[in-house]
N, C-alpha and C. Protein backbone atom coordinates (compact mmCIF):
# COMPACT_ATOMS: atom_id res chain seq x y z
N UNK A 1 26.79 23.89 -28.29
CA UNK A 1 27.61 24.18 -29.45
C UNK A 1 28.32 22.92 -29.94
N UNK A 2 28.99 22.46 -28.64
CA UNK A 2 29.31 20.92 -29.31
C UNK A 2 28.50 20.07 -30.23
N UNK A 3 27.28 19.63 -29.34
CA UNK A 3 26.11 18.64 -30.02
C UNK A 3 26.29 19.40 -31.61
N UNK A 4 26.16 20.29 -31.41
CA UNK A 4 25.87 20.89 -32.45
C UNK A 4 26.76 20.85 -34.24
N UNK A 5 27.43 20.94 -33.76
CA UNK A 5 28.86 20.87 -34.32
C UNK A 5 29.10 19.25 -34.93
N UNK A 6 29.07 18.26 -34.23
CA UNK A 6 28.62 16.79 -34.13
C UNK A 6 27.67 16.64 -35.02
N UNK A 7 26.31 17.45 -34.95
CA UNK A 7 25.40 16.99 -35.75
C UNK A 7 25.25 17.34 -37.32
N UNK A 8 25.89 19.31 -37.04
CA UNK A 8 25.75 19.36 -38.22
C UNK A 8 26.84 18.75 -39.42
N UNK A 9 27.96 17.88 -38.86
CA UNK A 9 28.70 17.04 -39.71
C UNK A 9 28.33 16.03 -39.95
N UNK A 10 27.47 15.75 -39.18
CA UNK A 10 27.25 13.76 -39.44
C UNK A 10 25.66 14.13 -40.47
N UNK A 11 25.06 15.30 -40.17
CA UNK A 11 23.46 15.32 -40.96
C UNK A 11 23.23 15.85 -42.68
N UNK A 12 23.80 15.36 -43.27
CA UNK A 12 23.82 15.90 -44.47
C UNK A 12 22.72 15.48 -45.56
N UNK A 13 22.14 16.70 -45.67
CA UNK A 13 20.74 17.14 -46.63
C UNK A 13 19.96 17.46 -45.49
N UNK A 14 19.52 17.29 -44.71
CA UNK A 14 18.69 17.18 -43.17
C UNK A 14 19.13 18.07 -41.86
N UNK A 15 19.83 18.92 -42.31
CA UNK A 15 20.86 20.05 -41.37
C UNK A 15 19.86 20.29 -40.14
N UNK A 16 18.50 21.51 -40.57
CA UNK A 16 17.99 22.16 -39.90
C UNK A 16 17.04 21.22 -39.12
N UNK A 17 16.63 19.88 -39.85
CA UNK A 17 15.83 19.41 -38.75
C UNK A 17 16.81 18.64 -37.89
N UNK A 18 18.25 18.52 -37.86
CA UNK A 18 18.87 17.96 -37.09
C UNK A 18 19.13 18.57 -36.38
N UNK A 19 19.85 19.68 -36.51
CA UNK A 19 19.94 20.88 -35.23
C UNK A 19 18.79 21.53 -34.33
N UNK A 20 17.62 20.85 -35.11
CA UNK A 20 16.17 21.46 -34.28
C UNK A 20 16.37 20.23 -33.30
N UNK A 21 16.72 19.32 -32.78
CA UNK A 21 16.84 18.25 -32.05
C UNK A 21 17.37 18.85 -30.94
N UNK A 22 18.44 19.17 -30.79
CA UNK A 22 19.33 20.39 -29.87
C UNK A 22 18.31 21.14 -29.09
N UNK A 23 17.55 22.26 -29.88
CA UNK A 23 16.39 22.59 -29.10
C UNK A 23 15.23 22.38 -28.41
N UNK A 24 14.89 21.39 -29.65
CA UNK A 24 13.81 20.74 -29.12
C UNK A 24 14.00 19.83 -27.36
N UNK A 25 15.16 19.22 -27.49
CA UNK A 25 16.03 18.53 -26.17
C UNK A 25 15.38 19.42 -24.80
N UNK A 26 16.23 20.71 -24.97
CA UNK A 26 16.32 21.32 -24.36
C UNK A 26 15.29 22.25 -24.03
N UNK A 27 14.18 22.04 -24.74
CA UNK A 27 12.94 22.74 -24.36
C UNK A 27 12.36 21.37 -23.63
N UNK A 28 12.61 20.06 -23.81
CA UNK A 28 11.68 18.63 -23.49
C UNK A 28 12.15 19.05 -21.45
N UNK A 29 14.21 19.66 -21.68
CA UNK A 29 14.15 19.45 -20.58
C UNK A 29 13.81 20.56 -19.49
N UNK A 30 13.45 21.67 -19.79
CA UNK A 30 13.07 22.58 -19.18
C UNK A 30 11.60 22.41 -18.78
N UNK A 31 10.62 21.96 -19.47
CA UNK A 31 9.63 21.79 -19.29
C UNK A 31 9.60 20.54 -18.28
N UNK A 32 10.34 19.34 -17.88
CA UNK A 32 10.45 18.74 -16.77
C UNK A 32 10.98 19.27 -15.84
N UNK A 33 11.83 20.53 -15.67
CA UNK A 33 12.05 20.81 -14.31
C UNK A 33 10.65 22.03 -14.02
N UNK A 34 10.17 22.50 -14.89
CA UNK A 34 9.18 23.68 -14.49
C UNK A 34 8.04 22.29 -13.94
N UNK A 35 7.69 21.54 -14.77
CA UNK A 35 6.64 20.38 -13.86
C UNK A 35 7.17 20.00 -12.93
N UNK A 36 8.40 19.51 -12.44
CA UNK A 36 8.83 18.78 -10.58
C UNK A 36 8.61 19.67 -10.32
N UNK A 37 8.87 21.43 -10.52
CA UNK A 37 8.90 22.52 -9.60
C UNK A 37 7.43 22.80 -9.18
N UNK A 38 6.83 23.01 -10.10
CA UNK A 38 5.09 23.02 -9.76
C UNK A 38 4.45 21.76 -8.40
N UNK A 39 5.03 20.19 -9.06
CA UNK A 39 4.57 19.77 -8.12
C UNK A 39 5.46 19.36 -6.89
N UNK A 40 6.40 20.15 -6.54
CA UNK A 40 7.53 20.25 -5.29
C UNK A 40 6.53 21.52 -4.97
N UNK A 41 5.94 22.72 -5.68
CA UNK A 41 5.36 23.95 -4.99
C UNK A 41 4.00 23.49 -3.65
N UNK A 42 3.43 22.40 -4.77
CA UNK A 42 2.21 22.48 -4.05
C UNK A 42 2.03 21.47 -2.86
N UNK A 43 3.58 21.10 -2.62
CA UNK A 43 3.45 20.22 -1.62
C UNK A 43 3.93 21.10 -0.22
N UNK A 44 3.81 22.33 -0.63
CA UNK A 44 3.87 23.45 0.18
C UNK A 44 2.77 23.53 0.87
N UNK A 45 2.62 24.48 2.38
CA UNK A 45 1.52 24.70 2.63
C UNK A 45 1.14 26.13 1.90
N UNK A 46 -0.11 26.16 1.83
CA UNK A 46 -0.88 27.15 0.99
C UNK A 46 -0.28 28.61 1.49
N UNK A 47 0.05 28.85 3.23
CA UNK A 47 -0.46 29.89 4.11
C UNK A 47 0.90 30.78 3.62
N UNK A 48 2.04 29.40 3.30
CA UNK A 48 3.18 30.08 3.21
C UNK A 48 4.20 30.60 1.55
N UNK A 49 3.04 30.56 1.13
CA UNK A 49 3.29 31.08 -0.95
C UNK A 49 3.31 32.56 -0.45
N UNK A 50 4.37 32.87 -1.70
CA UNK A 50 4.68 34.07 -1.78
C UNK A 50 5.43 34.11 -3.01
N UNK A 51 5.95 34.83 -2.98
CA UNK A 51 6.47 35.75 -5.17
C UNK A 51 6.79 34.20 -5.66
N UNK A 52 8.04 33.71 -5.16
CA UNK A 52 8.17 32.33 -5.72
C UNK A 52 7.50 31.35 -6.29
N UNK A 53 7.05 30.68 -5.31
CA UNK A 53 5.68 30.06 -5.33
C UNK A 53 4.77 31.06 -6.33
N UNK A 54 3.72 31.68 -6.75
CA UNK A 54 3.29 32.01 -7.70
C UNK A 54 4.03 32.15 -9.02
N UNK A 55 5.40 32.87 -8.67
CA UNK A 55 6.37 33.16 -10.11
C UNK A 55 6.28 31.36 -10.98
N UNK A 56 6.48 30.37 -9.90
CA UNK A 56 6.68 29.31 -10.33
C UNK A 56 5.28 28.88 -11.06
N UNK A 57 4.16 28.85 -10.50
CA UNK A 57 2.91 28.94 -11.18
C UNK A 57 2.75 29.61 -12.42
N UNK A 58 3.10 30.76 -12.59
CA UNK A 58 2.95 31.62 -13.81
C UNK A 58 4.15 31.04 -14.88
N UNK A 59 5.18 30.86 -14.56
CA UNK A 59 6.34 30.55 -15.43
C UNK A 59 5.05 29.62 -16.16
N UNK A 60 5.11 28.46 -15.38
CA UNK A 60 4.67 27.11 -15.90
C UNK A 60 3.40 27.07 -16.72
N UNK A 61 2.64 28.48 -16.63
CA UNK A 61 1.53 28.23 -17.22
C UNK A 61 1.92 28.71 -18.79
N UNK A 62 2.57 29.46 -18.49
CA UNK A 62 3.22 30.54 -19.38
C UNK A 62 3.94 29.55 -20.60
N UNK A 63 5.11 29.03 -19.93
CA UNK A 63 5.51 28.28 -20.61
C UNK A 63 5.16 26.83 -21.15
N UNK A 64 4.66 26.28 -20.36
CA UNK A 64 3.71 25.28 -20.95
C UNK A 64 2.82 25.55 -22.48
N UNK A 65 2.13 26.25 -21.87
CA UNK A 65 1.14 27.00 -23.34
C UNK A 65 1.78 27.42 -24.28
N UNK A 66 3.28 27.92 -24.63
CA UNK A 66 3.78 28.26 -25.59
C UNK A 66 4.52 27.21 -26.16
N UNK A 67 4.69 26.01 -25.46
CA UNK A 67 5.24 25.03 -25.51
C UNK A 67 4.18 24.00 -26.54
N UNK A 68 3.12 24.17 -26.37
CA UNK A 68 1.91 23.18 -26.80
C UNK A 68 1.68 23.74 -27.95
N UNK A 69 1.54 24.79 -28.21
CA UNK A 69 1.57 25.90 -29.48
C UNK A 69 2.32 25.78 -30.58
N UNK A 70 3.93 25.59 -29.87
CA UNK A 70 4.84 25.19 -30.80
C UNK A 70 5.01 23.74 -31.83
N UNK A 71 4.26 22.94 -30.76
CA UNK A 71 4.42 21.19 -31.32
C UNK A 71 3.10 21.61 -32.30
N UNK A 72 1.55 21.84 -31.35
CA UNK A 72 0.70 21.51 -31.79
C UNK A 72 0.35 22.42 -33.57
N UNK A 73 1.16 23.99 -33.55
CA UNK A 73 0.80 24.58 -34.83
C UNK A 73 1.88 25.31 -35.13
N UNK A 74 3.24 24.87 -34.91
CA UNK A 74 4.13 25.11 -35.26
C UNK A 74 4.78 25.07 -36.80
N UNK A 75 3.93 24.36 -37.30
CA UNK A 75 4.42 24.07 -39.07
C UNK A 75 3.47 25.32 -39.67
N UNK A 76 2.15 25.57 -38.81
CA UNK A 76 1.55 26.75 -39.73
C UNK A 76 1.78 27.76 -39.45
N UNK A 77 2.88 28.13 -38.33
CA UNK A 77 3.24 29.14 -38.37
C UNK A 77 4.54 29.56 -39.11
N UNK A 78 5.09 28.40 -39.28
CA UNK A 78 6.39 28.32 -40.35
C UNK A 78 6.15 28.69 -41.79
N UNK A 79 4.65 28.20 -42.26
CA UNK A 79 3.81 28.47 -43.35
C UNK A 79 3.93 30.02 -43.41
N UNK A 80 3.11 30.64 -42.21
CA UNK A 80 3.20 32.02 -42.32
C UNK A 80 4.40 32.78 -42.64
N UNK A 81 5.25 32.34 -41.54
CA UNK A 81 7.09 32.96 -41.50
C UNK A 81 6.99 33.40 -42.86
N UNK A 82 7.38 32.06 -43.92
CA UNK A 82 7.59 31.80 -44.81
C UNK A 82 6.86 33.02 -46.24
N UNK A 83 5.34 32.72 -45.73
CA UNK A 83 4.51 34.20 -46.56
C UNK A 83 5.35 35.51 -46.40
N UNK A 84 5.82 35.65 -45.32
CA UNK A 84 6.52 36.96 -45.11
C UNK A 84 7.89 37.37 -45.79
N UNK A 85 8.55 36.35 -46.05
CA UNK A 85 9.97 35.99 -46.58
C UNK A 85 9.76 35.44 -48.24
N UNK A 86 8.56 35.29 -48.47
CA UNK A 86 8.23 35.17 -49.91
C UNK A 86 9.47 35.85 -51.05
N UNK A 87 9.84 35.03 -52.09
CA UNK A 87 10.57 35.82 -52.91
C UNK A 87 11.92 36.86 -52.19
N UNK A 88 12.27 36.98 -50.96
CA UNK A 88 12.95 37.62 -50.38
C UNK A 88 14.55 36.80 -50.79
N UNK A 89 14.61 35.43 -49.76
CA UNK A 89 15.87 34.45 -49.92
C UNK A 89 15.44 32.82 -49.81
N UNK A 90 15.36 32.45 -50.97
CA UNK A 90 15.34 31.21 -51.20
C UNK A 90 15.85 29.90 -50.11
N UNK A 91 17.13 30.72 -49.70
CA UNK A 91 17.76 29.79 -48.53
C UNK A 91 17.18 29.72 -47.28
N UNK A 92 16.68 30.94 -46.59
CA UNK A 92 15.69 31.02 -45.63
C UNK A 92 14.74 30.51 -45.46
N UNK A 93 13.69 30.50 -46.71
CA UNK A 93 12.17 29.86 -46.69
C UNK A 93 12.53 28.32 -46.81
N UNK A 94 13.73 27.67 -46.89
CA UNK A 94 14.30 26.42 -46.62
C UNK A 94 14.18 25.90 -45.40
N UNK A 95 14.80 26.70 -45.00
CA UNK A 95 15.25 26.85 -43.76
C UNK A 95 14.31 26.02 -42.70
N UNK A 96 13.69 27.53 -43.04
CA UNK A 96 11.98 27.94 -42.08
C UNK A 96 11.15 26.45 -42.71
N UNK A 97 10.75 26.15 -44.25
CA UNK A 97 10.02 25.17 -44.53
C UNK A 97 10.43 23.73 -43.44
N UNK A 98 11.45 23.98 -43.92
CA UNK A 98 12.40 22.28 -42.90
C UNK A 98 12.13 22.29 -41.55
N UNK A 99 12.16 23.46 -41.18
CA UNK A 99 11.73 23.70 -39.64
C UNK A 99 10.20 23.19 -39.10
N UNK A 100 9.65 23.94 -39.94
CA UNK A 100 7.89 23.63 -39.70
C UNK A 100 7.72 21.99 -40.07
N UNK A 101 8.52 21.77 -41.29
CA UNK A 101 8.05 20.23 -41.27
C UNK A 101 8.71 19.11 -40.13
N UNK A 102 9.52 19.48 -39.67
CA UNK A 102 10.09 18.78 -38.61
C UNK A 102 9.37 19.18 -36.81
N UNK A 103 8.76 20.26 -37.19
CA UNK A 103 7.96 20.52 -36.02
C UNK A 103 6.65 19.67 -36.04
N UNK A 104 6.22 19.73 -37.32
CA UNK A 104 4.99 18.82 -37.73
C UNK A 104 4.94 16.92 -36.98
N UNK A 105 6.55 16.96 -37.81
CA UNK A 105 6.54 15.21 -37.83
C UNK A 105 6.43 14.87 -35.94
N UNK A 106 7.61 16.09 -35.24
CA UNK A 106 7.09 15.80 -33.62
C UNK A 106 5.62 15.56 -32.66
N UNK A 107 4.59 16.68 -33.74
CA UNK A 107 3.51 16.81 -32.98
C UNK A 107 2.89 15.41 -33.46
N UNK A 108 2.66 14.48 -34.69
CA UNK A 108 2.33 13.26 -35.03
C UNK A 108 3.22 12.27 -33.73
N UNK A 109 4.18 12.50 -33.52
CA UNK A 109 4.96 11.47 -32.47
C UNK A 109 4.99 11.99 -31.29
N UNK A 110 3.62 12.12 -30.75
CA UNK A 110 3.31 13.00 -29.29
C UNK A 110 3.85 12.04 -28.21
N UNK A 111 3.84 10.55 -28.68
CA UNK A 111 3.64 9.37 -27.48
C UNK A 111 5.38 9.52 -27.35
N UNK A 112 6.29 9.63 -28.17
CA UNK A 112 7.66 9.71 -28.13
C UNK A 112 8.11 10.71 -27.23
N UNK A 113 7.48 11.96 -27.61
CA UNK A 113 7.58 13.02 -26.87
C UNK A 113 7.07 12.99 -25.46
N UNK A 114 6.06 12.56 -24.84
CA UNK A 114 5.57 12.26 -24.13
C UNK A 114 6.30 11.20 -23.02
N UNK A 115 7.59 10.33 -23.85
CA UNK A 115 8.29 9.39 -23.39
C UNK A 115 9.48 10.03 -23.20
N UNK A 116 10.04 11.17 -23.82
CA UNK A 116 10.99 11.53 -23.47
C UNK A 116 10.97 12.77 -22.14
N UNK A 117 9.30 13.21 -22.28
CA UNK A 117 9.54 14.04 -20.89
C UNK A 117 9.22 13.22 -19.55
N UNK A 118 8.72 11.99 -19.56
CA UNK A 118 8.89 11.55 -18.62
C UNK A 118 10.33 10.98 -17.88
N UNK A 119 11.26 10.40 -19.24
CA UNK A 119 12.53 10.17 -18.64
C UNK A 119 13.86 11.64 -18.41
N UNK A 120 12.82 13.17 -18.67
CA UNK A 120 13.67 13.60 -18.28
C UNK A 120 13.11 14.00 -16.90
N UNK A 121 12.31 13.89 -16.33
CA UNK A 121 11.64 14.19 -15.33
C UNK A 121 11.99 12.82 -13.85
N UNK A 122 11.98 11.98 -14.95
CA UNK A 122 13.02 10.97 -13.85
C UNK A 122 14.33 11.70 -13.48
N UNK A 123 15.05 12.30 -14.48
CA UNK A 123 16.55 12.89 -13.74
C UNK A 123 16.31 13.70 -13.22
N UNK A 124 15.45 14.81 -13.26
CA UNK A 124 15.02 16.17 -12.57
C UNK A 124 15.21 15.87 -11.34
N UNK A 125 14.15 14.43 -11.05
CA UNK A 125 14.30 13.97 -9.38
C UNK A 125 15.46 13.51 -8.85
N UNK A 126 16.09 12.91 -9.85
CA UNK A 126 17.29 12.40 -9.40
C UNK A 126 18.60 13.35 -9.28
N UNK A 127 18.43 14.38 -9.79
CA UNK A 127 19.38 15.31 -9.51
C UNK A 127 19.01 16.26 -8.11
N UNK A 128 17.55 16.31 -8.08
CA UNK A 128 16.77 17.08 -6.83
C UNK A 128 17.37 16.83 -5.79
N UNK A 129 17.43 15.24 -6.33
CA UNK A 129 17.41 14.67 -4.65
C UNK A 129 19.08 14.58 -4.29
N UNK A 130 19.64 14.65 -5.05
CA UNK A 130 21.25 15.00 -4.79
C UNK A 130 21.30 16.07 -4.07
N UNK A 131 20.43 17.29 -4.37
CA UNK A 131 20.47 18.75 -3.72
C UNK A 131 20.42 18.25 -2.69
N UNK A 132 19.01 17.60 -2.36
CA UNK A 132 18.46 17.60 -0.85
C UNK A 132 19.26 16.72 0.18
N UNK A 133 20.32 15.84 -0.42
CA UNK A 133 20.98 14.84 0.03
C UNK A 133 22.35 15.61 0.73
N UNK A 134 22.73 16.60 -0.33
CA UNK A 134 23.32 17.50 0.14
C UNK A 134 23.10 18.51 1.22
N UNK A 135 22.14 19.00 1.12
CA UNK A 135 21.94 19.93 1.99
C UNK A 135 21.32 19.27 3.14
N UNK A 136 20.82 18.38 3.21
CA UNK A 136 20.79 17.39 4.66
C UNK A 136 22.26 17.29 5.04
N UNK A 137 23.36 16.52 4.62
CA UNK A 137 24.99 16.70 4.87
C UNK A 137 25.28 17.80 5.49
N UNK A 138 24.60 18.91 4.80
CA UNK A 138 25.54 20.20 5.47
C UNK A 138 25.05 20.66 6.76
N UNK A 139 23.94 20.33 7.17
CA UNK A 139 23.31 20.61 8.35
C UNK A 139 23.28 22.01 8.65
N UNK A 140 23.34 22.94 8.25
CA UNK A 140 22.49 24.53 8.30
C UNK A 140 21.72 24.81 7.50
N UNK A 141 20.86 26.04 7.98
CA UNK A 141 19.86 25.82 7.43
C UNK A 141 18.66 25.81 8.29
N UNK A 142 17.37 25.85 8.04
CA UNK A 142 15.90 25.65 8.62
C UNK A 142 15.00 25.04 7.28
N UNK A 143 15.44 24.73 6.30
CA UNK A 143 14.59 24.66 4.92
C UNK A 143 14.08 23.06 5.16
N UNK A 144 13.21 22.89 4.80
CA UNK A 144 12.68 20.97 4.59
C UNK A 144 13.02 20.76 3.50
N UNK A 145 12.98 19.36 3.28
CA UNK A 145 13.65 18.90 1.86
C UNK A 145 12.84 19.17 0.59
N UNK A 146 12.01 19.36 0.66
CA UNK A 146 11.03 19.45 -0.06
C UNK A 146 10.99 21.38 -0.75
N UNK A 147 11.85 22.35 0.48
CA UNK A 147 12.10 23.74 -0.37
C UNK A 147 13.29 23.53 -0.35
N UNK A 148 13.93 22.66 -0.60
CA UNK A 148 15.60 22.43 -1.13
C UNK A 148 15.33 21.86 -2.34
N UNK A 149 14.69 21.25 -2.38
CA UNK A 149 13.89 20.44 -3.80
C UNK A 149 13.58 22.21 -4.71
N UNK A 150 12.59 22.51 -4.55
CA UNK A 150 12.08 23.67 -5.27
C UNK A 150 13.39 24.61 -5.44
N UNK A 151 14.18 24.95 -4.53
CA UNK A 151 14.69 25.93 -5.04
C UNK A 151 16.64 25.40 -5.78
N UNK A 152 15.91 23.73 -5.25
CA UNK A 152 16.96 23.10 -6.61
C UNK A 152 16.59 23.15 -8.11
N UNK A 153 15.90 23.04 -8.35
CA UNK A 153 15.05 23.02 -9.66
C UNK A 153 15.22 24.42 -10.29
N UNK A 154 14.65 25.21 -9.00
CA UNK A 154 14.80 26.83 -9.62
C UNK A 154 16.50 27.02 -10.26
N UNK A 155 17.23 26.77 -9.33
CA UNK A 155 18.22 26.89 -9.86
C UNK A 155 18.85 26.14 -10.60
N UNK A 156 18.41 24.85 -11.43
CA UNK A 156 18.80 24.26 -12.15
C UNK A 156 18.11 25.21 -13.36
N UNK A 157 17.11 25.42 -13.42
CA UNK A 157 16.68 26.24 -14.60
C UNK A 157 17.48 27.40 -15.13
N UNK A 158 18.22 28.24 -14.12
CA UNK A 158 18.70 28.84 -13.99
C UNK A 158 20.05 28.80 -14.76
N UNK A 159 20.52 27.55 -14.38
CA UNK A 159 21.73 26.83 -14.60
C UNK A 159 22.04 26.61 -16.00
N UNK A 160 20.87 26.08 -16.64
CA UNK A 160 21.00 25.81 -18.05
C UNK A 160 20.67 27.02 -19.07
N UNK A 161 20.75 28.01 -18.58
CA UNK A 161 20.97 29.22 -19.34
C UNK A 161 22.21 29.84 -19.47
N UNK A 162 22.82 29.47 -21.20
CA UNK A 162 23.92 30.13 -21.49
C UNK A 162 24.88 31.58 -21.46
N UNK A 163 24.55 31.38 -19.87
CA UNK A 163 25.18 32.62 -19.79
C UNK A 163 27.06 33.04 -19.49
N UNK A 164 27.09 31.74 -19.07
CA UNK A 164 28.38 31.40 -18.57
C UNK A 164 28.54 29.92 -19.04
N UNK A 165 29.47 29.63 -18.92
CA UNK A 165 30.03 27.88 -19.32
C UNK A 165 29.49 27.35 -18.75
N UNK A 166 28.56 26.50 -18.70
CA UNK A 166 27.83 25.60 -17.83
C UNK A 166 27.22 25.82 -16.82
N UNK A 167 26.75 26.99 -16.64
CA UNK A 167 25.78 28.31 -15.96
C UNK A 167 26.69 28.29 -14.78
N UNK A 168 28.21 28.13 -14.71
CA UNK A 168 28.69 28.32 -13.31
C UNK A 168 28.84 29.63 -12.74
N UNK A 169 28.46 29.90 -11.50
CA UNK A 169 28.02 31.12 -10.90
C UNK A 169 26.44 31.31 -10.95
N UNK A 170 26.08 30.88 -12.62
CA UNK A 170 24.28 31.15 -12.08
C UNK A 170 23.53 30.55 -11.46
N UNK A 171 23.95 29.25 -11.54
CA UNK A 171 23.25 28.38 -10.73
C UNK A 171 23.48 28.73 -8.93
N UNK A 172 24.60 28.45 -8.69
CA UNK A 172 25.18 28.52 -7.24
C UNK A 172 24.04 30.32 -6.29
N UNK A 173 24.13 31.43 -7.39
CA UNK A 173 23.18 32.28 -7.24
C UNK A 173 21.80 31.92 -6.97
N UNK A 174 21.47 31.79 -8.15
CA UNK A 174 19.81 31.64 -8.23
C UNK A 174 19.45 30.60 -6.45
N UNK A 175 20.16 29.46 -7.14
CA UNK A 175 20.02 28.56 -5.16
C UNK A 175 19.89 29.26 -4.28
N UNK A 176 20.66 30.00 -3.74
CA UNK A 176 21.26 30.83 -2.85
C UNK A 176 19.87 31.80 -2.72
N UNK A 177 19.72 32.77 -3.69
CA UNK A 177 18.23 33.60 -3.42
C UNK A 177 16.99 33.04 -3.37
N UNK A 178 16.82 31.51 -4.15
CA UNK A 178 15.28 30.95 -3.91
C UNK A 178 15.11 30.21 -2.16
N UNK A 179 16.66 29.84 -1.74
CA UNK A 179 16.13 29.58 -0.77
C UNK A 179 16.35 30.65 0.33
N UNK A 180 16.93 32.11 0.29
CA UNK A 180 16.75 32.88 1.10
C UNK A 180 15.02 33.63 0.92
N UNK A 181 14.63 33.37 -0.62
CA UNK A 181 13.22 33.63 -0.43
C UNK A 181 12.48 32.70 0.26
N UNK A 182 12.77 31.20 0.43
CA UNK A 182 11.86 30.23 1.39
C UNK A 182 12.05 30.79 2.41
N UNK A 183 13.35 31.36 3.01
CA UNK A 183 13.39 31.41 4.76
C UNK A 183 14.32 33.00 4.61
N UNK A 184 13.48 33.63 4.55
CA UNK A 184 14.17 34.90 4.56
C UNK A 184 14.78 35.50 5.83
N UNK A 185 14.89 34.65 7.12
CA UNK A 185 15.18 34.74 8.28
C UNK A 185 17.41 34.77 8.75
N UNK A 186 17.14 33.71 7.55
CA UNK A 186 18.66 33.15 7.25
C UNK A 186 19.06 33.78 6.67
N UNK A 187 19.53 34.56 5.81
CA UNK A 187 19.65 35.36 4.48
C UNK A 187 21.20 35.13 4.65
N UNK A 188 22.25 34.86 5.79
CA UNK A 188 23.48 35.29 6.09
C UNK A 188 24.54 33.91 5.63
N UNK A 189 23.18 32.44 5.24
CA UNK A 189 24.15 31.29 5.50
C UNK A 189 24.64 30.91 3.68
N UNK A 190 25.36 30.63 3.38
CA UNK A 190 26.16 30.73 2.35
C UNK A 190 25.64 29.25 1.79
N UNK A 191 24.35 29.64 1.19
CA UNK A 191 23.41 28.51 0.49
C UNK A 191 23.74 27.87 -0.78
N UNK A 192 25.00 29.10 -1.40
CA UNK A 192 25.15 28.55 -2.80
C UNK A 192 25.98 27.35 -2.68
N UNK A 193 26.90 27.12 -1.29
CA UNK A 193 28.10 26.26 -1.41
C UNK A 193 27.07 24.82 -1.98
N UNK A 194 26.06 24.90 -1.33
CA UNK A 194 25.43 23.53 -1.62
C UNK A 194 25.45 23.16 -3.08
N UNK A 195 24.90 23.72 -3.87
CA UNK A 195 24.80 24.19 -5.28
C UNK A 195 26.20 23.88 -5.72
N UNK A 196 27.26 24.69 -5.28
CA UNK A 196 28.47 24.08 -5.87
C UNK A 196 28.87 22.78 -5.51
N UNK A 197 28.92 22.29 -4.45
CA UNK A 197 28.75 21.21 -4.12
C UNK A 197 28.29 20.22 -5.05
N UNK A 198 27.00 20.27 -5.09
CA UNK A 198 26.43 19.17 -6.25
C UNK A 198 26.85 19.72 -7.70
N UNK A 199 27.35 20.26 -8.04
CA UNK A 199 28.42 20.87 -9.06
C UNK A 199 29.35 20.09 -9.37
N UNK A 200 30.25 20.21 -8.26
CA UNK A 200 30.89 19.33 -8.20
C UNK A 200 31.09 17.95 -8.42
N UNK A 201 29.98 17.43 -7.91
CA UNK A 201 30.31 15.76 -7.88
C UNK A 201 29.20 15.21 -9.32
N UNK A 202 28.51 16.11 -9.77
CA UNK A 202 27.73 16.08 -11.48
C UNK A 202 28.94 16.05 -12.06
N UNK A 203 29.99 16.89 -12.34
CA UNK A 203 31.11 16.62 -13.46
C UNK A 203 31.61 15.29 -12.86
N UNK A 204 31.91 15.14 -11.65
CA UNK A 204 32.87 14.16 -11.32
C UNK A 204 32.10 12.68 -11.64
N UNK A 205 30.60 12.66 -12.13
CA UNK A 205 29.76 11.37 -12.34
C UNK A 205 29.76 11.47 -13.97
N UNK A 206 30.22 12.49 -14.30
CA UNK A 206 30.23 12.27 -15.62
C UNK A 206 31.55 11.67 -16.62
N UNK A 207 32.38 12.01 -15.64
CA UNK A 207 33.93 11.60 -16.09
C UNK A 207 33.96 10.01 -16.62
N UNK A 208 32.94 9.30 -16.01
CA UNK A 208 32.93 7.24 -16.98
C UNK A 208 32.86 7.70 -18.86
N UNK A 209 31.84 8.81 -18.79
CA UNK A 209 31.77 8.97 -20.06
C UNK A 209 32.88 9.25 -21.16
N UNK A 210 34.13 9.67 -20.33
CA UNK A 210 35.23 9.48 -21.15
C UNK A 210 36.03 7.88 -21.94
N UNK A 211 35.82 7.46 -21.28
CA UNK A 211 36.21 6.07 -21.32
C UNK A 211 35.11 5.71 -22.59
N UNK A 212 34.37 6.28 -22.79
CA UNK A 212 33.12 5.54 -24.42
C UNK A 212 33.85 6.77 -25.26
């Protein structure tokens, strides 16, 4: 809402493809944690997949493909929108037109796009590995770093869904059940603290940014 707010004051004539930036962001970064999660899955052994492990497979196929859809024919489906809204509201088929053409100009700048999911996929790891850094610290547990990894991710996905202010509570959850689904043996050890934990010290790395 902030970004948002920011942009739509500073973007004038250019509103809707500026606020498509916002989303677009945030679809670049979801789609880097569903890829670390895929390849954190398969560094699993095979014997031991179960709902997770596949859910994570299916998300990714799922979403991937709707993802490629959107860049790759996203302006002709804005075309269509638009047939439907014909003569209806002038301001809408604006809207929608600005939309599709700004979906267009992304799929021409694939190599950009392509550059920005790799540097968000650099932080994916670098936040991963905070989990796992953590939850090595806390020493309970039976999980390897590698399903502290996965079911960091899970719950970072988790996390960035506006459900709460800065997904607090969803995240610390979701953690908490992906890794009682890795080791369903444990179910009793209080997995989310980790999660808050690295909660914690994410705002507290962000606080330099006040000072700009």
């Amino acid at each position: 809402i902030v970004r948002g707010v920011y942009i739509y004051q500073a973007s004038h004539g250019r509103r809707t493809s500026a606020l498509l930036s916002i989303f677009i962001d945030r679809l670049i970064g979801l789609a880097a944690f569903i890829l670390f999660g895929v390849v954190a899955t398969l560094m699993r052994p095979w014997s031991n997949y179960g709902v997770l492990e596949y859910g994570v497979f299916g998300i990714a196929v799922v979403f991937l493909g709707l993802l490629a859809v959107l860049f790759l024919l996203g302006h002709r489906i804005a075309r269509l929108v638009n047939l439907l809204f014909a003569g209806r509201s002038h301001r809408l088929a604006q809207v929608i037109d600005d939309a599709g053409a700004a979906l267009h100009q992304y799929a021409r700048q694939w190599r950009s796009l392509l550059l920005a999911l790799a540097v968000s996929m650099v932080i994916v790891l670098l936040a991963a590995g905070g989990i796992v850094l953590i939850a090595a610290a806390t020493a309970f547990g039976g999980l390897s770093p590698v399903e502290y990894g996965i079911a960091g991710v899970y719950a970072m996905i988790a996390n960035s869904l506006s459900f709460t202010p800065g997904g607090l509570g969803i995240g610390e959850g979701a953690f908490a059940s992906a890794c009682v689904m890795l080791e369903p043996q444990t179910s009793g050890i209080a997995y989310g603290t980790i999660f808050l934990v690295f909660r914690c010290i994410l705002v507290l790395s962000t606080l330099p940014g006040l000072v700009a």
